[in-house]
N, C-alpha and C. Protein backbone atom coordinates (compact mmCIF):
# COMPACT_ATOMS: atom_id res chain seq x y z
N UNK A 1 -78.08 -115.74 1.47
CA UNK A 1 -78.95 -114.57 1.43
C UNK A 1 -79.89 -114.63 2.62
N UNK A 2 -79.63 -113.39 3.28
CA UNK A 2 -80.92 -113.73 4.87
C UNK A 2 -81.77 -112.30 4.58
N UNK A 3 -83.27 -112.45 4.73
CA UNK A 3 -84.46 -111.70 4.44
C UNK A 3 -84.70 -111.98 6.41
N UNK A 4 -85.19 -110.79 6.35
CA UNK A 4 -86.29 -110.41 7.66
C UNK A 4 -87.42 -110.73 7.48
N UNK A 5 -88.38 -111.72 8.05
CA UNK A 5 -89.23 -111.77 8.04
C UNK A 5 -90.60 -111.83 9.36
N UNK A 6 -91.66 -111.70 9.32
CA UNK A 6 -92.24 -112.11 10.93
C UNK A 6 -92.55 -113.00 11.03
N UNK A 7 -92.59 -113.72 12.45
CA UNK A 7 -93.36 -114.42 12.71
C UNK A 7 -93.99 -114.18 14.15
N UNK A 8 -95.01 -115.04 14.62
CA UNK A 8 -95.58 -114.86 15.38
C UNK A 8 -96.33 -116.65 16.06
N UNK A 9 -95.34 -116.66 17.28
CA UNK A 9 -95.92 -118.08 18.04
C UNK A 9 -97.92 -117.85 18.57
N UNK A 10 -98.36 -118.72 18.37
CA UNK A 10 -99.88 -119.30 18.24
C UNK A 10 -100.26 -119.15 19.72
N UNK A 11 -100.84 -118.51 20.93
CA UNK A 11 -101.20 -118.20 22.00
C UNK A 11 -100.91 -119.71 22.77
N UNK A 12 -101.56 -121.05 22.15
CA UNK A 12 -101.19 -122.58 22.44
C UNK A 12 -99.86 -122.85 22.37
N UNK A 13 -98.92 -121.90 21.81
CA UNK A 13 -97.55 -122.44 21.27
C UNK A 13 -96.57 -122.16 21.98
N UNK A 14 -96.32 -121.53 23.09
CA UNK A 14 -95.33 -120.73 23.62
C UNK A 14 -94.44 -121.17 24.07
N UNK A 15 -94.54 -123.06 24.89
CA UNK A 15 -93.62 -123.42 24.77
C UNK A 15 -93.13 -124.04 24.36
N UNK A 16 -93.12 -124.20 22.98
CA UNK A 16 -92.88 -124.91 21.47
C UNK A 16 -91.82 -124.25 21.39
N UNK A 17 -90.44 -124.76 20.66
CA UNK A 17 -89.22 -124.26 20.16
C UNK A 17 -89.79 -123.17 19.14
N UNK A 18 -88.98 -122.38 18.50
CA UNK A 18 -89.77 -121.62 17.30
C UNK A 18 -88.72 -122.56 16.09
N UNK A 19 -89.22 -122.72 14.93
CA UNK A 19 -88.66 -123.54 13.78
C UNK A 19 -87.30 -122.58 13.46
N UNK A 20 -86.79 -123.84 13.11
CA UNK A 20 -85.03 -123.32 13.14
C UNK A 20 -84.40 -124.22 12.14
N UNK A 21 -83.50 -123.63 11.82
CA UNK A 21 -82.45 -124.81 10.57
C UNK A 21 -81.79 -125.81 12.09
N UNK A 22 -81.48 -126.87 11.49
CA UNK A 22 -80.66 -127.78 12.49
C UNK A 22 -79.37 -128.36 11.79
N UNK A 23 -79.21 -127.76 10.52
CA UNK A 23 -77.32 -127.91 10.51
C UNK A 23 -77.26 -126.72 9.46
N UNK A 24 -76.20 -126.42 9.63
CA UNK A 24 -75.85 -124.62 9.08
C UNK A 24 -75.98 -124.71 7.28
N UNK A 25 -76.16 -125.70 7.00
CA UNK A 25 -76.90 -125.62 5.09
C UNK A 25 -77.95 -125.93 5.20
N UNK A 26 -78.68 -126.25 6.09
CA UNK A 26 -79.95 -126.73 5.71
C UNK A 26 -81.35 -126.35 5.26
N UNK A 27 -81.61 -126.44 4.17
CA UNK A 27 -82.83 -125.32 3.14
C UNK A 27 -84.24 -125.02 3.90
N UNK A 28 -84.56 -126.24 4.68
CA UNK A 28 -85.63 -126.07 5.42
C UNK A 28 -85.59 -126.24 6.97
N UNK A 29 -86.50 -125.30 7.20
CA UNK A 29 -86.77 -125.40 9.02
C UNK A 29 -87.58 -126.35 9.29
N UNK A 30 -87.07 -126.71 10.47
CA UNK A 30 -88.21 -127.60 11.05
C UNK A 30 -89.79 -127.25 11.91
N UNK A 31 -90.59 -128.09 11.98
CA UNK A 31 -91.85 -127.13 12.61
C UNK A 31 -92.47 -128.26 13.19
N UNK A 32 -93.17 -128.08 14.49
CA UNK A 32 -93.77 -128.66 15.60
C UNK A 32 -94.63 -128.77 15.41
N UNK A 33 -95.61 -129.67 15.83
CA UNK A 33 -96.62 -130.26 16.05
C UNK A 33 -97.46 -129.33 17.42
N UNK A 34 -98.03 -128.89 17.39
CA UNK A 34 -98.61 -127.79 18.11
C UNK A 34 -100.03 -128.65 18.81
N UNK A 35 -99.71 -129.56 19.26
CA UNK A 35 -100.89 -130.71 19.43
C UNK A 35 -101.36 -130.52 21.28
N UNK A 36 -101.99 -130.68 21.91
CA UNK A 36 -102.43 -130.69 23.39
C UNK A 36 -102.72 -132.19 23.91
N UNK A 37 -102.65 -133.00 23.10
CA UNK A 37 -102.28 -134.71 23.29
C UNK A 37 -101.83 -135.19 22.36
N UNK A 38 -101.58 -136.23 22.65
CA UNK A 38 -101.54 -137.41 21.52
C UNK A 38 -102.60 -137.66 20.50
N UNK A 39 -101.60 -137.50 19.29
CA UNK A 39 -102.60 -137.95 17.83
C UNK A 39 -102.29 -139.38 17.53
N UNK A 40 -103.25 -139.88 17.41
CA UNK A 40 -102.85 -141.52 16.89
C UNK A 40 -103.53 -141.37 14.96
N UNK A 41 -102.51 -141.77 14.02
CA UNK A 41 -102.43 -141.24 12.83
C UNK A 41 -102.93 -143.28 12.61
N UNK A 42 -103.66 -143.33 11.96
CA UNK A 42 -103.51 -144.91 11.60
C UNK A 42 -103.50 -145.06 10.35
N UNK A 43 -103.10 -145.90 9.92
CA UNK A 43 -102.92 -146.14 8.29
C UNK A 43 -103.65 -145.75 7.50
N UNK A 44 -103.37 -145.39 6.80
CA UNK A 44 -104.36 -144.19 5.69
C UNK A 44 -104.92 -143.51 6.07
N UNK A 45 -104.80 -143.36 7.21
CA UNK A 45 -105.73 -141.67 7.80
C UNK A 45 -104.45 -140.73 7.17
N UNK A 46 -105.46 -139.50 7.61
CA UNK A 46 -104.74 -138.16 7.38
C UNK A 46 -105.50 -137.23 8.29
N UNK A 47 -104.57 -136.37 8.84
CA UNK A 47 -105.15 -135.47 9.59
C UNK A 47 -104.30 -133.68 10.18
N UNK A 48 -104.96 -133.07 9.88
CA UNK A 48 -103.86 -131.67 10.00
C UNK A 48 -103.38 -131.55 11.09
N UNK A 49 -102.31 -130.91 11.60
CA UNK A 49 -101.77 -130.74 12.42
C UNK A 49 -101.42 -129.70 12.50
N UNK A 50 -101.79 -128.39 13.54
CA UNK A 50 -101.10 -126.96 13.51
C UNK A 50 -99.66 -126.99 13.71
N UNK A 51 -98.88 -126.08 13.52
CA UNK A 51 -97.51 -125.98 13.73
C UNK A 51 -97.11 -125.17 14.60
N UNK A 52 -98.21 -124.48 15.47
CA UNK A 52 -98.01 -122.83 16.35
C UNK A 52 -97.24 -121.59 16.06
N UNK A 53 -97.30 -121.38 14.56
CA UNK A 53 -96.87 -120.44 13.55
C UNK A 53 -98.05 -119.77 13.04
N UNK A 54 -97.69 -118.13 13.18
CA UNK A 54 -98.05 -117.67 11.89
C UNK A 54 -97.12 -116.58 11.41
N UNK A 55 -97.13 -116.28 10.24
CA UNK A 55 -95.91 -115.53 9.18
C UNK A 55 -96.53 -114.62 8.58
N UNK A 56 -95.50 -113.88 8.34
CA UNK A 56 -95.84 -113.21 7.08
C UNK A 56 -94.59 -112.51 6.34
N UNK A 57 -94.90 -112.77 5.04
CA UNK A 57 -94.07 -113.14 4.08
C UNK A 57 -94.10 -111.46 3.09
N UNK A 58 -93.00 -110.85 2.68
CA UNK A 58 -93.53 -110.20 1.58
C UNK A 58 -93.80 -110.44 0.44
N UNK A 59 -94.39 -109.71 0.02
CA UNK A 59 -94.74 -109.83 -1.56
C UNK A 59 -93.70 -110.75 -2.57
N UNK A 60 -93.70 -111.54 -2.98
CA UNK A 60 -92.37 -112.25 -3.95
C UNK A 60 -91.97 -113.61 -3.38
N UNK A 61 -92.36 -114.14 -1.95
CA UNK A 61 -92.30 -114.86 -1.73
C UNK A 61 -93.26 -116.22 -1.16
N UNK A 62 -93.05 -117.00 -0.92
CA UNK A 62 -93.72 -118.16 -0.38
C UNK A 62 -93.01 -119.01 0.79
N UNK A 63 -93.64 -119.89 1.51
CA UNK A 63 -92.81 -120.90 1.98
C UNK A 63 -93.70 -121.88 1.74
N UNK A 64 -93.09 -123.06 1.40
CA UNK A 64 -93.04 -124.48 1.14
C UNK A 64 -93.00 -125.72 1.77
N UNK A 65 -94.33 -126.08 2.53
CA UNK A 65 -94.13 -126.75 3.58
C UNK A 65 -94.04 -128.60 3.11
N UNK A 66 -92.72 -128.79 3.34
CA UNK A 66 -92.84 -130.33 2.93
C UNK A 66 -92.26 -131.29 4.35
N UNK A 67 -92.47 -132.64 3.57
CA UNK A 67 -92.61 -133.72 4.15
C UNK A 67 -91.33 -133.65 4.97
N UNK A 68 -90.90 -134.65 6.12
CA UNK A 68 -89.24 -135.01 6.64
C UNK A 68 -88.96 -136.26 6.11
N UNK A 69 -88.04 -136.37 5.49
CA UNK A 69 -87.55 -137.79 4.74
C UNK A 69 -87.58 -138.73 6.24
N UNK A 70 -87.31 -138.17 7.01
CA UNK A 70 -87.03 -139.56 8.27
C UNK A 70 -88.34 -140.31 8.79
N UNK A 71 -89.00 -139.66 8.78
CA UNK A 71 -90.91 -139.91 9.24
C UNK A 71 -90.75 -140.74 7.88
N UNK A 72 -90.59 -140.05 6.60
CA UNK A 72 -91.32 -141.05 5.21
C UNK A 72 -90.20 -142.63 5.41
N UNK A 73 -89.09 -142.45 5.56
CA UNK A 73 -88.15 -143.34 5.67
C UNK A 73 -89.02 -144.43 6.84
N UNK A 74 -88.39 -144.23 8.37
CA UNK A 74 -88.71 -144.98 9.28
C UNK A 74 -90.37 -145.30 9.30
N UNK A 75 -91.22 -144.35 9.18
CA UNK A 75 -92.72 -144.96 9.42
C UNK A 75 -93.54 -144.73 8.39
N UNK A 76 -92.95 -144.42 7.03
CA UNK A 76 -94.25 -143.83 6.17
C UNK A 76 -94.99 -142.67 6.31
N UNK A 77 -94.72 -141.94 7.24
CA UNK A 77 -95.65 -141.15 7.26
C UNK A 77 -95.01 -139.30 6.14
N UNK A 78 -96.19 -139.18 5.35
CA UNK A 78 -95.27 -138.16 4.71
C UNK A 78 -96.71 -136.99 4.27
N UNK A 79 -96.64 -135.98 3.79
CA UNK A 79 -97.73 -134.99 3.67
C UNK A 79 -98.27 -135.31 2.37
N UNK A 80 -99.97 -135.25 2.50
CA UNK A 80 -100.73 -135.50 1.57
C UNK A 80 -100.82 -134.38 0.18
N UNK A 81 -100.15 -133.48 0.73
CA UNK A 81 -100.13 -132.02 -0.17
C UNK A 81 -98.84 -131.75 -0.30
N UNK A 82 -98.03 -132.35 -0.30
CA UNK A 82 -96.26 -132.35 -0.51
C UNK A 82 -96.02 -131.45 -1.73
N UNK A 83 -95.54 -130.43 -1.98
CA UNK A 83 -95.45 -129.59 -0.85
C UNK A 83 -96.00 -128.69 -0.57
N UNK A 84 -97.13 -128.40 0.37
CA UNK A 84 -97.74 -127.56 0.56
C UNK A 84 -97.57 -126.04 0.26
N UNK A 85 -98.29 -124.82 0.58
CA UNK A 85 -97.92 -123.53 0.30
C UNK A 85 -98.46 -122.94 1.07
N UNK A 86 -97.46 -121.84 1.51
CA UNK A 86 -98.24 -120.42 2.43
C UNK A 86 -98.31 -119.53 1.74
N UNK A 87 -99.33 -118.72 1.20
CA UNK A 87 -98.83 -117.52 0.16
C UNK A 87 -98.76 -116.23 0.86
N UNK A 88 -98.05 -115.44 1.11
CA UNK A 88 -97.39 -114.70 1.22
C UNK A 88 -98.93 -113.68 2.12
N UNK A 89 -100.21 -113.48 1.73
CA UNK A 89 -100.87 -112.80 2.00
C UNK A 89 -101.88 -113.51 3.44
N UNK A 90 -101.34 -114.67 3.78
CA UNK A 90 -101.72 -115.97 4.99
C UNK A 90 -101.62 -115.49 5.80
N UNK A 91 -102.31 -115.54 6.86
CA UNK A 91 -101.98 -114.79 8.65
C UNK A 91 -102.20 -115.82 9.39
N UNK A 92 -103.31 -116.88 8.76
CA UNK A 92 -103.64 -117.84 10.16
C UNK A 92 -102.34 -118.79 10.62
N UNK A 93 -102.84 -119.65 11.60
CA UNK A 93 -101.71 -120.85 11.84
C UNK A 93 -102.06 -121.70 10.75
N UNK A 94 -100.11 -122.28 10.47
CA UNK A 94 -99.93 -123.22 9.58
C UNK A 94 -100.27 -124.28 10.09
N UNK A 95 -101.02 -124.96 9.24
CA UNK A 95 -101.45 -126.45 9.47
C UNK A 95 -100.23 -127.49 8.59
N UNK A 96 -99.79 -128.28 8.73
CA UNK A 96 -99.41 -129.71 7.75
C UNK A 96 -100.46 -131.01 8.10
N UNK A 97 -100.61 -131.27 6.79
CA UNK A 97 -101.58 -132.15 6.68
C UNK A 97 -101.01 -133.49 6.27
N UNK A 98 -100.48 -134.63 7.60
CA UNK A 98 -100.04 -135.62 7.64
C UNK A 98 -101.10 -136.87 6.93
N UNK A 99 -100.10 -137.83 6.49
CA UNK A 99 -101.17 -138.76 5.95
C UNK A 99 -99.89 -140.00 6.28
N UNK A 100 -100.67 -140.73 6.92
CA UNK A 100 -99.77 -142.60 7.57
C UNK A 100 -99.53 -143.32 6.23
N UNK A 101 -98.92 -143.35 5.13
CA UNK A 101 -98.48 -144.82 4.64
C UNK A 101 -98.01 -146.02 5.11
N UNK A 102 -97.83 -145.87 6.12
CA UNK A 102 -97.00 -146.99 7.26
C UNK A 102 -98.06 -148.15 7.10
N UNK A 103 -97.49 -148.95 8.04
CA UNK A 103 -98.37 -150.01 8.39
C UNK A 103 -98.85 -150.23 9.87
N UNK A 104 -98.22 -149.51 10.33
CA UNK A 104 -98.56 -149.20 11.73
C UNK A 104 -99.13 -147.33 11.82
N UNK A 105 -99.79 -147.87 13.32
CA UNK A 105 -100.24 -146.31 13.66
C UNK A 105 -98.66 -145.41 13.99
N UNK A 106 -99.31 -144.29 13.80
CA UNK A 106 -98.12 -143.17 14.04
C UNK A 106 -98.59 -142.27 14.93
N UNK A 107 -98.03 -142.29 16.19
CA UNK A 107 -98.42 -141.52 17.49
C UNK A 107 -97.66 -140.15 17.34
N UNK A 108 -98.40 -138.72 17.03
CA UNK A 108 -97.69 -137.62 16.63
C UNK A 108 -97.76 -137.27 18.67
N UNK A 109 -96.88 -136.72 18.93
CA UNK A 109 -96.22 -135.92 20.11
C UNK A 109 -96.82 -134.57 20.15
N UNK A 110 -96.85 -133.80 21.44
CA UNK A 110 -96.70 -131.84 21.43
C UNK A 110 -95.05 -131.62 20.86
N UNK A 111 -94.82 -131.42 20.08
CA UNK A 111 -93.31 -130.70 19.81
C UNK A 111 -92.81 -131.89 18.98
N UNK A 112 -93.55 -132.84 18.27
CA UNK A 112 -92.94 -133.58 17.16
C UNK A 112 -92.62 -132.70 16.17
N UNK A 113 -90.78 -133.02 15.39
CA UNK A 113 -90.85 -131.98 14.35
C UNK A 113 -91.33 -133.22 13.01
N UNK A 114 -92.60 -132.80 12.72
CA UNK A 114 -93.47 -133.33 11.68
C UNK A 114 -93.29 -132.76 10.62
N UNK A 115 -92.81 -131.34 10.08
CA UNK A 115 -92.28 -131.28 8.76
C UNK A 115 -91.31 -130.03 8.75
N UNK A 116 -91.12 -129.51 7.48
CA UNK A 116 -90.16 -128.82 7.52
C UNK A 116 -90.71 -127.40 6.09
N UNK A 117 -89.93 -125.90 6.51
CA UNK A 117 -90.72 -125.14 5.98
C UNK A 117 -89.60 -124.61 4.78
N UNK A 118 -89.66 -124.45 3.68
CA UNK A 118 -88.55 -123.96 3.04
C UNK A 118 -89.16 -122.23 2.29
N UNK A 119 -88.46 -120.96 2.59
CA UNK A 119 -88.60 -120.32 2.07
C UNK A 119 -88.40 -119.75 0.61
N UNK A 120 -89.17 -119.53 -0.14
CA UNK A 120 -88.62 -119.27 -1.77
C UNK A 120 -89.36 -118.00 -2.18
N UNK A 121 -88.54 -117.60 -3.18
CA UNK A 121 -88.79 -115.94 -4.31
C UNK A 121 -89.91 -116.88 -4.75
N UNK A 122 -91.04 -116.43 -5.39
CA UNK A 122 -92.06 -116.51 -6.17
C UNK A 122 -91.84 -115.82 -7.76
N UNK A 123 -92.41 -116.07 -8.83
CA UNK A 123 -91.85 -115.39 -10.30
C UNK A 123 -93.63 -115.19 -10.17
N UNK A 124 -94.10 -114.02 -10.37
CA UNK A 124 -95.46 -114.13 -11.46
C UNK A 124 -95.34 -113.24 -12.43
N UNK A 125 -95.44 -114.40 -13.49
CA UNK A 125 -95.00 -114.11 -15.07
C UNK A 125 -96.68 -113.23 -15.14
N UNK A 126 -96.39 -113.02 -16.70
CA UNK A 126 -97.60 -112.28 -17.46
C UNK A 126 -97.59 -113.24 -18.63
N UNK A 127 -98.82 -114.19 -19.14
CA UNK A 127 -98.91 -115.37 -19.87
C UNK A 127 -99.09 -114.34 -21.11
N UNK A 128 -98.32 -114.71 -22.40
CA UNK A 128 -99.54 -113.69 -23.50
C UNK A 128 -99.56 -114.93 -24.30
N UNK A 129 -101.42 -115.17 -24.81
CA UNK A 129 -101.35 -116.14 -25.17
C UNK A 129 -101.14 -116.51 -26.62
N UNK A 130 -101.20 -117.68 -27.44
CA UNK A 130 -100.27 -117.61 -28.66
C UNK A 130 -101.24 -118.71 -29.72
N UNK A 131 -100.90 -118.91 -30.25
CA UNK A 131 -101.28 -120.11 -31.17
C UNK A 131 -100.61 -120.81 -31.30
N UNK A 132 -98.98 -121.07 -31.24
CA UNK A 132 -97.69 -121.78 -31.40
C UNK A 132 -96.80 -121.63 -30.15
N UNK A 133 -96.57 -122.88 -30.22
CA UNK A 133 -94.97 -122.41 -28.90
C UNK A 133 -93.53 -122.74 -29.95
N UNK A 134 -92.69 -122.02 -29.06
CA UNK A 134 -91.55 -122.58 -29.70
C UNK A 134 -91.51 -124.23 -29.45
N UNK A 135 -90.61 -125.06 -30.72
CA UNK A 135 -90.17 -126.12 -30.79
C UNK A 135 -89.21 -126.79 -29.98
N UNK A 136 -89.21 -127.68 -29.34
CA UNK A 136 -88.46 -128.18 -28.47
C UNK A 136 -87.83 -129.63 -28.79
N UNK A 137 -86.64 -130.41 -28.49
CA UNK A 137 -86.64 -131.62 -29.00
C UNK A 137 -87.44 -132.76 -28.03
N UNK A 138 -88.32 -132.57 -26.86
CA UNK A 138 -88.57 -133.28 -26.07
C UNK A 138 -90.22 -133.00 -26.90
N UNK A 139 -91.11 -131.80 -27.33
CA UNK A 139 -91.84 -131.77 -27.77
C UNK A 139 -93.24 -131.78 -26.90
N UNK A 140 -94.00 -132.94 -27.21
CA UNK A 140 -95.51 -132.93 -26.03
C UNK A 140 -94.98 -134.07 -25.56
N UNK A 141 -93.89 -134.57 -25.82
CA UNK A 141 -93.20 -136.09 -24.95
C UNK A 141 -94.13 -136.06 -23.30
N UNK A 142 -94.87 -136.75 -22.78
CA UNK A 142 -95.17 -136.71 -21.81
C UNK A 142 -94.52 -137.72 -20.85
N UNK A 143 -95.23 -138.75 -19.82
CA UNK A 143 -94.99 -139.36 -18.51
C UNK A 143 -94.29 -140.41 -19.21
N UNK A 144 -93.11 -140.49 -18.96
CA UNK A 144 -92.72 -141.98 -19.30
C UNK A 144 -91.52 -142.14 -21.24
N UNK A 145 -92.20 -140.88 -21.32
CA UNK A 145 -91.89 -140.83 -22.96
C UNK A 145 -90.15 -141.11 -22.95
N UNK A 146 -89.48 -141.07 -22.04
CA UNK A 146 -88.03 -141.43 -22.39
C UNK A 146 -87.43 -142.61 -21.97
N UNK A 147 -88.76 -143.40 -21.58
CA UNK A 147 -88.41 -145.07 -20.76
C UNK A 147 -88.10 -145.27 -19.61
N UNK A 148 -87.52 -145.93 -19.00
CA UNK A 148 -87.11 -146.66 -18.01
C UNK A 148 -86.11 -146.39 -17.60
């Protein structure tokens, strides 16, 4: 399913790739680091990073900005807000907000692809509220309730 949507590169961004799928299934785009030097990320820091994007989305949808398994894999480094959200009514530039688990510093690049954006339908239900829910066999079972 392909939707039209806008975007618009960041006046700083121009010669930034624009975010793109990089193999023909792939759910999320990738997105740049929109940086004018070097970020040195050190262990347990966190710090935002623009992407030189801005969007806009219609009504029903969102995009979903999450982590890259290869950054969390090779250096730890993965997003503190995993997975972030753009809601649909957003104009500014997207930020991702990196955070180092590593053990070493993590030197972010201009044009590091630091995360990745996935587009999705949005549902907003209408709650009506109740005194009872239906019965379920899992129940108020919470964290852990089915073991190991």
């Amino acid at each position: 399913m392909s939707e039209i949507f806008f975007i618009k590169r960041a006046a700083d961004a121009r010669d930034l790739p624009m975010p793109r799928y990089m193999t023909e299934n792939a759910s999320g785009m990738d997105l740049r680091a929109n940086v004018q030097e070097n970020i040195r990320l050190l262990p347990g820091g966190f710090i935002a990073i623009p992407v030189g994007i801005h969007i806009a989305l219609p009504k029903g949808f969102e995009a979903q900005i999450r982590p890259r398994s290869g950054l969390a894999m090779k250096y730890g480094v993965s997003m503190i807000n995993a997975p972030g959200t753009i809601d649909a009514d957003y104009r500014g530039e997207i930020h991702v907000i990196l955070i180092n688990h590593g053990s070493a510093p993590f030197i972010i690049h201009r044009g590091d692809r630091i995360a990745q954006m996935v587009i999705a339908p949005v549902v907003t239900p209408v709650f009506t509220e109740t005194e009872n829910l239906p019965d379920t066999a899992r129940g108020d079972g919470g964290f852990g309730h089915t073991g190991l």
